[in-house]
N, C-alpha and C. Protein backbone atom coordinates (compact mmCIF):
# COMPACT_ATOMS: atom_id res chain seq x y z
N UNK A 1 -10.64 5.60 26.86
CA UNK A 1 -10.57 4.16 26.81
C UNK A 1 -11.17 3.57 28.08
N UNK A 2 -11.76 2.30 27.84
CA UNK A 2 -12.00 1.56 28.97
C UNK A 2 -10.89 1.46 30.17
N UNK A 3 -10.91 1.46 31.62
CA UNK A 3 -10.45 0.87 32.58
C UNK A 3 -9.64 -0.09 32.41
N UNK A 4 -9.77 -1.18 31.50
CA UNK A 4 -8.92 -2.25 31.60
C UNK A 4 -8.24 -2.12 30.15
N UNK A 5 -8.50 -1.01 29.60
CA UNK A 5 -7.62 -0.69 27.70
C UNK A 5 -6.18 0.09 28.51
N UNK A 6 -5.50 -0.41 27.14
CA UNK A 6 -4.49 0.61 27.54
C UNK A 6 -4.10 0.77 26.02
N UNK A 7 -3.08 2.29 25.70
CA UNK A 7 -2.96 2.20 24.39
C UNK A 7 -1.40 2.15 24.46
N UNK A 8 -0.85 1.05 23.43
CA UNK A 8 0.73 0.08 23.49
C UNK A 8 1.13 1.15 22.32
N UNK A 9 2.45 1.24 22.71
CA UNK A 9 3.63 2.04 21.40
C UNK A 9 4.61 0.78 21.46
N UNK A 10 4.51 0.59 20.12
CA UNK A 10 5.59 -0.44 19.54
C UNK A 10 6.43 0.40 19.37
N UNK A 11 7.56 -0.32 19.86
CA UNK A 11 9.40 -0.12 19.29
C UNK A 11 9.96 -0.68 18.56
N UNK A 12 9.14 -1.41 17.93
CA UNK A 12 10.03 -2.32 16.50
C UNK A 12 9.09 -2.47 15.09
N UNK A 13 7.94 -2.10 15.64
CA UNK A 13 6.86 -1.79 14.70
C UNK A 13 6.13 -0.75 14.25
N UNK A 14 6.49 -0.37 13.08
CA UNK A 14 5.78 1.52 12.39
C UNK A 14 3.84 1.14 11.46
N UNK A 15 3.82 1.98 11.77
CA UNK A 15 2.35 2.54 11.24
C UNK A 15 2.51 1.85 9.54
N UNK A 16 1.31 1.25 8.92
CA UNK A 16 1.67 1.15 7.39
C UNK A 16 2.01 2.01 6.71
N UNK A 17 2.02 3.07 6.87
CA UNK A 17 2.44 4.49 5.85
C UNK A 17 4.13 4.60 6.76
N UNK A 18 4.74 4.01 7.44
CA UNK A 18 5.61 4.53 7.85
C UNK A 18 6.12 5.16 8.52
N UNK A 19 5.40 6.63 9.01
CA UNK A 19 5.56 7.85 9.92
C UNK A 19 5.77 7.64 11.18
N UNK A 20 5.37 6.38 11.75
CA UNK A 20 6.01 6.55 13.16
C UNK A 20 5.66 5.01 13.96
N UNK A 21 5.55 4.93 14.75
CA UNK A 21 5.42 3.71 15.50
C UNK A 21 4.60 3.43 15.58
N UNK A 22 3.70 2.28 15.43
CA UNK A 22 2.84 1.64 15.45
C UNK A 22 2.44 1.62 17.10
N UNK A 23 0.86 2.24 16.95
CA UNK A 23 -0.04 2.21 18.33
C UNK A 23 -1.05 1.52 18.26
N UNK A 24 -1.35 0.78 19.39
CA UNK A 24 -2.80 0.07 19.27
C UNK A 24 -3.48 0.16 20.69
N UNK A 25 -4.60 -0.57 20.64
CA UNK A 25 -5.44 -0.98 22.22
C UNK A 25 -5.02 -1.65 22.55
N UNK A 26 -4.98 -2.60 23.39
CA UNK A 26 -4.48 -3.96 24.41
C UNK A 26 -5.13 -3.92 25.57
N UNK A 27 -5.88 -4.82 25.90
CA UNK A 27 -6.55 -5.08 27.19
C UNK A 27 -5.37 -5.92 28.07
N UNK A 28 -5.85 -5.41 28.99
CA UNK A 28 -4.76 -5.30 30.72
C UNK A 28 -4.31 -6.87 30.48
N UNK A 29 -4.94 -8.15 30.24
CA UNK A 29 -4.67 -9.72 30.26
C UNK A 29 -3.71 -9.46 28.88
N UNK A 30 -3.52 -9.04 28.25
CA UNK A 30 -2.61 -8.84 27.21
C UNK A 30 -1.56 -8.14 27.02
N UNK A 31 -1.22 -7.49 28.45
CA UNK A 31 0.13 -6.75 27.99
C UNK A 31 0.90 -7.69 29.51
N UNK A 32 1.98 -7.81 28.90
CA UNK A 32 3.29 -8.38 29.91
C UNK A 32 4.72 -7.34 29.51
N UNK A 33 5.71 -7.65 30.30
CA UNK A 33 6.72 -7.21 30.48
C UNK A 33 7.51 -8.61 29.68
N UNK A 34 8.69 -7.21 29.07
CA UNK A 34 9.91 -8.07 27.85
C UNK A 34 10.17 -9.11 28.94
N UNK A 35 10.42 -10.35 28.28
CA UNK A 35 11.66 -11.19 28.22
C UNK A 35 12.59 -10.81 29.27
N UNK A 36 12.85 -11.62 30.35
CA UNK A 36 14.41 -11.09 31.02
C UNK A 36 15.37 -12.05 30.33
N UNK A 37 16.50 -11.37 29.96
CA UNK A 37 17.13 -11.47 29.57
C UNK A 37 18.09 -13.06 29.80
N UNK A 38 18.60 -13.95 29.42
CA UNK A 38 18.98 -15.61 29.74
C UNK A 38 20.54 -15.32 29.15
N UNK A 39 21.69 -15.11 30.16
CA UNK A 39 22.92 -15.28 29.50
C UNK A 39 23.09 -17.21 29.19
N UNK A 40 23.31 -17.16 28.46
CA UNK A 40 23.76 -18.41 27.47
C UNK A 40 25.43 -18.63 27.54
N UNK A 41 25.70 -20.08 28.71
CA UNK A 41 27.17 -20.52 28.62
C UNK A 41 27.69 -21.15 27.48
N UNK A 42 26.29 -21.92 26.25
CA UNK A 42 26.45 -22.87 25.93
C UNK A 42 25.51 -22.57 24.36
N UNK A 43 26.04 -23.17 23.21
CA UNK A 43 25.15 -22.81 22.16
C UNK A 43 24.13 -23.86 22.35
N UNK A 44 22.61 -23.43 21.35
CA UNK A 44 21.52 -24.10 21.35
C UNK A 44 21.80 -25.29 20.57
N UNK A 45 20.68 -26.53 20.69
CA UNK A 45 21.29 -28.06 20.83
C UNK A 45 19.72 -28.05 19.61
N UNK A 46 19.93 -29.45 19.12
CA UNK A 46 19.06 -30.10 18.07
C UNK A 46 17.85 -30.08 18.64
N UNK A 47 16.76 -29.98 18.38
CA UNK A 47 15.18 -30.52 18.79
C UNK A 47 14.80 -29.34 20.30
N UNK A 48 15.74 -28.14 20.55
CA UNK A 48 15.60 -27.23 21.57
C UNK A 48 14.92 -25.75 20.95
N UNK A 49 13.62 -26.18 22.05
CA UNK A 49 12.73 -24.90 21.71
C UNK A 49 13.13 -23.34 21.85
N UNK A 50 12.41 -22.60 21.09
CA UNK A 50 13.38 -21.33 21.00
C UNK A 50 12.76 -20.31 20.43
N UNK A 51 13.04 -19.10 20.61
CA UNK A 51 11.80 -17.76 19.70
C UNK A 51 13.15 -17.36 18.72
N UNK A 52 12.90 -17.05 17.50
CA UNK A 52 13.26 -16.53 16.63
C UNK A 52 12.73 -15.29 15.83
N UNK A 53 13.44 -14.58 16.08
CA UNK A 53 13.33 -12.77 15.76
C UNK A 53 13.12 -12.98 14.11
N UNK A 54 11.46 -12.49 13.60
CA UNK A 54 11.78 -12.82 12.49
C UNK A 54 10.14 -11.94 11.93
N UNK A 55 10.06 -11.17 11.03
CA UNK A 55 9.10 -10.54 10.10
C UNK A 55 8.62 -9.64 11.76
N UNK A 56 8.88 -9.20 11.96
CA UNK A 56 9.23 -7.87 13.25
C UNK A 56 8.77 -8.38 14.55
N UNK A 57 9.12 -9.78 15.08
CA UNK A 57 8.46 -9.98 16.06
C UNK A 57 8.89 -11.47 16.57
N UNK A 58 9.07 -12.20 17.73
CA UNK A 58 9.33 -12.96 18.27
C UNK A 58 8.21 -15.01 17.77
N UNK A 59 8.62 -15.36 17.38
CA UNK A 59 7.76 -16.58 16.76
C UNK A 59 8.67 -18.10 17.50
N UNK A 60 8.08 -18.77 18.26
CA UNK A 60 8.31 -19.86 18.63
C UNK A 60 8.33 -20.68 17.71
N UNK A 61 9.50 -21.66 17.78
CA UNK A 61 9.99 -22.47 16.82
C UNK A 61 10.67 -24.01 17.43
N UNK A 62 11.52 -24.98 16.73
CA UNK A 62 12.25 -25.86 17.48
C UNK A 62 13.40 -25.86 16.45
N UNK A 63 14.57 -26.20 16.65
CA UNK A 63 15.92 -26.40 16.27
C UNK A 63 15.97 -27.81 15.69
N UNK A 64 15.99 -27.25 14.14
CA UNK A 64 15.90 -29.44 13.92
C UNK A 64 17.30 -29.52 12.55
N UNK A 65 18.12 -28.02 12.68
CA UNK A 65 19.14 -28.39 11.91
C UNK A 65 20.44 -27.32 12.63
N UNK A 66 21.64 -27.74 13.29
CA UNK A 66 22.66 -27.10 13.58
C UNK A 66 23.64 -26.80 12.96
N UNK A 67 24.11 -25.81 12.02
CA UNK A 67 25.00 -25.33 10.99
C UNK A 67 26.36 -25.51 11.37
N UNK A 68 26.14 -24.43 12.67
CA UNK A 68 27.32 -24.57 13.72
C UNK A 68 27.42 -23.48 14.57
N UNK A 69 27.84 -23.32 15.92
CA UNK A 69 27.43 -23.01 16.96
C UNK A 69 26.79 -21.72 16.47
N UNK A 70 26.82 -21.07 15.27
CA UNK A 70 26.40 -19.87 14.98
C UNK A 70 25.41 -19.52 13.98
N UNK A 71 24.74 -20.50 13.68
CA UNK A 71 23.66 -20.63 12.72
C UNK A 71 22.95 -21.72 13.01
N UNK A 72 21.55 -21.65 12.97
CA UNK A 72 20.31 -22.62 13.03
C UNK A 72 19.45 -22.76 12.32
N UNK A 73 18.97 -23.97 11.63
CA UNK A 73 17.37 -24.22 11.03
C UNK A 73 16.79 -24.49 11.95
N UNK A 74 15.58 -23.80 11.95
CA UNK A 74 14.60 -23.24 12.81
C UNK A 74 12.86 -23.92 12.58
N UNK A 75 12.15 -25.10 12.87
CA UNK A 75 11.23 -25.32 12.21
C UNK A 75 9.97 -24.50 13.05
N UNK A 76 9.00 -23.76 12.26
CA UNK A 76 7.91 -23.35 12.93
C UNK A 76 6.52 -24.73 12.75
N UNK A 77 5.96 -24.73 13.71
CA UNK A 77 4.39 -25.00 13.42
C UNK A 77 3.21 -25.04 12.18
N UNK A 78 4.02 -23.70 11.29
CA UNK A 78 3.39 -23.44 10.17
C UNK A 78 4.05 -24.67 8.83
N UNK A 79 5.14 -25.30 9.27
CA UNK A 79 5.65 -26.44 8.77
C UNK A 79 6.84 -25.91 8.11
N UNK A 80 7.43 -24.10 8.13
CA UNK A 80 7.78 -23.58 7.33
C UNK A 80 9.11 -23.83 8.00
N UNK A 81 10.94 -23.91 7.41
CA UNK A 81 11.95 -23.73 8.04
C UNK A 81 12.29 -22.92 7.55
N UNK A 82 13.49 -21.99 8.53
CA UNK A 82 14.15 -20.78 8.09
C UNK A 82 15.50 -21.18 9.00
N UNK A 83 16.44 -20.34 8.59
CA UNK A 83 17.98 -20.01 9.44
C UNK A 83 17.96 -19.06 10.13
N UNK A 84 18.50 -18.90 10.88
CA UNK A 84 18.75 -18.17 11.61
C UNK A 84 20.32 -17.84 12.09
N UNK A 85 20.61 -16.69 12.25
CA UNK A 85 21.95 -16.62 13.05
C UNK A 85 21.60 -16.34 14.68
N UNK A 86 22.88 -16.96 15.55
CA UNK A 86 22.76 -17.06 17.08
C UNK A 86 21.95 -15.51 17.49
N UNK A 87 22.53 -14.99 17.21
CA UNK A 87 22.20 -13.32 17.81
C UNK A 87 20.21 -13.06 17.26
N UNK A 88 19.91 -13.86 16.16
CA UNK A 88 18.56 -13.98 16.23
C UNK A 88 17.31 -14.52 17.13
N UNK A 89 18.24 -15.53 18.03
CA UNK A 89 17.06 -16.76 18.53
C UNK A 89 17.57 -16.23 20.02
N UNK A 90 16.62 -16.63 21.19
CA UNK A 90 16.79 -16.51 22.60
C UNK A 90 16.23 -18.03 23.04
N UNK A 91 15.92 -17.99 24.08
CA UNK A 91 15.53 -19.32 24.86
C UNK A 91 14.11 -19.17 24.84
N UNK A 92 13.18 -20.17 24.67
CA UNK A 92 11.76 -19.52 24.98
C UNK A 92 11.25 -19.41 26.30
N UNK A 93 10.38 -18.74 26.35
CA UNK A 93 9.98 -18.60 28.19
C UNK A 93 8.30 -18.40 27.43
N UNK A 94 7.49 -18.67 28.70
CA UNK A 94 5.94 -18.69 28.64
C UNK A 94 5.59 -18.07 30.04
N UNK A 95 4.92 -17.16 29.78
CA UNK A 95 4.24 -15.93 30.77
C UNK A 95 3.27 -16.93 31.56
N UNK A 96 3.61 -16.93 32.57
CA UNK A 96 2.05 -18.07 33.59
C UNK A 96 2.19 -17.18 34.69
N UNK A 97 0.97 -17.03 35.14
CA UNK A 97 0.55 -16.34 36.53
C UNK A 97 1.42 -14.77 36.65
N UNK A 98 1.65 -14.66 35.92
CA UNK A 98 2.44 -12.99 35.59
C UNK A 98 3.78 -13.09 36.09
N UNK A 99 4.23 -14.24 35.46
CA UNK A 99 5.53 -14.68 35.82
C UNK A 99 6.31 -15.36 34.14
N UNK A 100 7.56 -15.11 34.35
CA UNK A 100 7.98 -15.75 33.07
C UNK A 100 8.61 -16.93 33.45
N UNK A 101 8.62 -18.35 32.87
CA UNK A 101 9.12 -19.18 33.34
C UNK A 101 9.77 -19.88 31.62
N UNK A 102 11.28 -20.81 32.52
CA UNK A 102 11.68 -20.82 31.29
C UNK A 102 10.90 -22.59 30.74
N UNK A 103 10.77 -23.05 29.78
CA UNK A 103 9.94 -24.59 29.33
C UNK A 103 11.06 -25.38 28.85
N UNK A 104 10.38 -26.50 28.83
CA UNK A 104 11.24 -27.98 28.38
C UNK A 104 12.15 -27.52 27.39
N UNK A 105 13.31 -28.09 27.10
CA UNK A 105 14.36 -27.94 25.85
C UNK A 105 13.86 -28.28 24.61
N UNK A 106 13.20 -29.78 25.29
CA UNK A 106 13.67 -30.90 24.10
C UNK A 106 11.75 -30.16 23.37
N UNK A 107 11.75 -30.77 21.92
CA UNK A 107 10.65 -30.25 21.39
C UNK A 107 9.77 -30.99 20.21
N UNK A 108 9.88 -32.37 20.81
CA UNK A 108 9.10 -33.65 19.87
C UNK A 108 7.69 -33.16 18.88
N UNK A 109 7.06 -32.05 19.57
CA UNK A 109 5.91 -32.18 18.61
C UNK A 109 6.41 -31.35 17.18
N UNK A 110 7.47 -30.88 17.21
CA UNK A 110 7.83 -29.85 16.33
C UNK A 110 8.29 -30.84 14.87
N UNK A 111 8.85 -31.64 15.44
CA UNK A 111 9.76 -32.79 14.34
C UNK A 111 9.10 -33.45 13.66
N UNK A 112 8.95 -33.46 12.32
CA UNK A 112 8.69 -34.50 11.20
C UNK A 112 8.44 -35.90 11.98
């Protein structure tokens, strides 16, 4: 491989036939380090941005329906809503300068 390739082993993602974990290329500007971890005093609030664990992989979303402290409608970008339970969603964070930082709560462009 190139100098700046590296080859990634997924841990949550298998090969289409199944047999084992899904491997690929990734150039060096494309690989970051997980998520640190955000203990939560407080459940997530209406119109608060958020990643939701969902078809094997992390998808940014906004909160535009609260069930109750333990379930969420979740709206994506794609216009599509889904639920979620608490133990699904984290806080969102955005990788800048090889740093994770956490972003605004509130999430106006997301809302009808």
């Amino acid at each position: 491989m190139e100098n700046d390739k590296f080859l990634v082993q997924y841990h949550n993602l298998v090969t289409d036939d199944e047999t084992g974990s899904l491997r690929e290329e990734a150039g060096a500007s494309d690989i970051r380090p997980s998520h640190p971890r955000i203990q939560r005093a407080y459940a997530f609030e209406l119109s608060e941005i958020v990643d939701a664990w969902c078809n094997d992989g992390w998808w940014t979303g906004c909160i535009v329906k609260v069930h109750n402290k333990l379930k969420y409608t979740v709206h994506f970008k794609t216009t599509e809503e889904l639920e979620f339970e608490l133990c699904e969603l984290r806080p969102h964070q955005e990788w800048i300068d090889r740093n994770w930082f956490t972003v605004p709560k509130i999430c106006s462009l997301y809302l009808h």
